[in-house]
N, C-alpha and C. Protein backbone atom coordinates (compact mmCIF):
# COMPACT_ATOMS: atom_id res chain seq x y z
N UNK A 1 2.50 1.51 -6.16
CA UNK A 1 3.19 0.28 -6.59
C UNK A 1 2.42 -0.41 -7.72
N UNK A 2 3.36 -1.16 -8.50
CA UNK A 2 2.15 -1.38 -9.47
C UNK A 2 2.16 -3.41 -8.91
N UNK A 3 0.94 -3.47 -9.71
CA UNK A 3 1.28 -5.14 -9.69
C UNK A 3 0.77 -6.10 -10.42
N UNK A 4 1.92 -7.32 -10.57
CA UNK A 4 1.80 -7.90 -11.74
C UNK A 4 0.40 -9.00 -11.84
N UNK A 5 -0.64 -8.95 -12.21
CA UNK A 5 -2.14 -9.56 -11.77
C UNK A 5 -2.37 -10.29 -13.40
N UNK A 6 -2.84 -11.49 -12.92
CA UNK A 6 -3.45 -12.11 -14.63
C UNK A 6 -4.93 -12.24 -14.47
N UNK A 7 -5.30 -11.84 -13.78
CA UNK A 7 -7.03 -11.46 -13.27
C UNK A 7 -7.40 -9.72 -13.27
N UNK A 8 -8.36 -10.14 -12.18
CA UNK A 8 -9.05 -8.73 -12.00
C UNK A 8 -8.27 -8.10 -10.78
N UNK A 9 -7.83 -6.75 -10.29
CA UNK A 9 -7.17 -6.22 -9.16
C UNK A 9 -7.47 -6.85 -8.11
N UNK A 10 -6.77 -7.15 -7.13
CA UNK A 10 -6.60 -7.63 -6.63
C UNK A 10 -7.44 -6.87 -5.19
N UNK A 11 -8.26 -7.87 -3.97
CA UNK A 11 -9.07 -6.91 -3.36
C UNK A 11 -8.12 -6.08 -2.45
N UNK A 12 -8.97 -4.78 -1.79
CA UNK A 12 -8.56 -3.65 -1.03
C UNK A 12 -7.20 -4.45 0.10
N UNK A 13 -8.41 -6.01 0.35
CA UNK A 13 -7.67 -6.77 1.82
C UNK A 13 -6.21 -6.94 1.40
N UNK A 14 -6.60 -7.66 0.19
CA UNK A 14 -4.79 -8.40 -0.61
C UNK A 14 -3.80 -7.32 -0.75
N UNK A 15 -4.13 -6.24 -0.67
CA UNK A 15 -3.47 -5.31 -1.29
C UNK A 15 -2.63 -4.64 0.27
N UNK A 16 -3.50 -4.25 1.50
CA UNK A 16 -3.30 -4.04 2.57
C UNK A 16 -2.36 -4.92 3.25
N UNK A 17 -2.93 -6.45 2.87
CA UNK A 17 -1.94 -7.50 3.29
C UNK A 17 -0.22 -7.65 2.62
N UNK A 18 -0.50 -7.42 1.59
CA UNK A 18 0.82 -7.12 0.68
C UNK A 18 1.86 -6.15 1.29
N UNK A 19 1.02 -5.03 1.43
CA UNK A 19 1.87 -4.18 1.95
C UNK A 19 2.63 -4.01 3.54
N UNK A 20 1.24 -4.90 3.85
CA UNK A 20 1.90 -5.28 5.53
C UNK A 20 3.32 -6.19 5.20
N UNK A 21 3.02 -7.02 4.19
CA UNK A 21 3.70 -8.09 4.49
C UNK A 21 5.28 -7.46 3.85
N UNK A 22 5.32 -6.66 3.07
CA UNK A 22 6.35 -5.75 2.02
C UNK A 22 7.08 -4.85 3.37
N UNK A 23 6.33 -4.20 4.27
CA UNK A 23 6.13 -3.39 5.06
C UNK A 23 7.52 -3.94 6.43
N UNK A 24 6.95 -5.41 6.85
CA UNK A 24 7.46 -6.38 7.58
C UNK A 24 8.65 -6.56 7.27
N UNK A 25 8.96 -7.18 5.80
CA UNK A 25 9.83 -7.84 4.91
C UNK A 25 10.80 -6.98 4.84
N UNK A 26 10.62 -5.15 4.85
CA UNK A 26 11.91 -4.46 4.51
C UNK A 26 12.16 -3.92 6.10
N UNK A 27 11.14 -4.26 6.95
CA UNK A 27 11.77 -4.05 8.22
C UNK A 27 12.94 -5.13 8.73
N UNK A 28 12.93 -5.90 8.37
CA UNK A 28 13.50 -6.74 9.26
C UNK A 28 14.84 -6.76 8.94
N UNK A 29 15.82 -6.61 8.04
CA UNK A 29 17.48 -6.16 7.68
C UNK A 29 17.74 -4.91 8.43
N UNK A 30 16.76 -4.15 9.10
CA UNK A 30 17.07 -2.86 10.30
C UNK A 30 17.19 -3.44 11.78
N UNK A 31 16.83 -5.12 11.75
CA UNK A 31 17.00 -5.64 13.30
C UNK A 31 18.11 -6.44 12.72
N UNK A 32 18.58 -6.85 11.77
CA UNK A 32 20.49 -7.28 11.97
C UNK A 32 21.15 -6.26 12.31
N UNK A 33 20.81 -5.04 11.50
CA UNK A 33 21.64 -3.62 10.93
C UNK A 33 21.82 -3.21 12.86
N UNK A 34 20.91 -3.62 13.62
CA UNK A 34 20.94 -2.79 14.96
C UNK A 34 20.14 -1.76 15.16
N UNK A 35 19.33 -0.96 13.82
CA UNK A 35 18.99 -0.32 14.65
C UNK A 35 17.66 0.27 15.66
């Protein structure tokens, strides 16, 4: 994934957290969907 940063990369944690949180975020339209 790329990402949009106006600094230096962003750390290993932010990046882990992102993805949890990306991870979460596209789970959750599969608990309206049912399944």
């Amino acid at each position: 994934p790329e990402f949009i940063t106006t600094e230096k990369p962003p750390l290993l944690k932010d990046v882990e957290y992102f993805e949890k949180k990306l991870y979460e975020r596209c789970r959750i339209p599969d608990y309206y969907l049912g399944k």
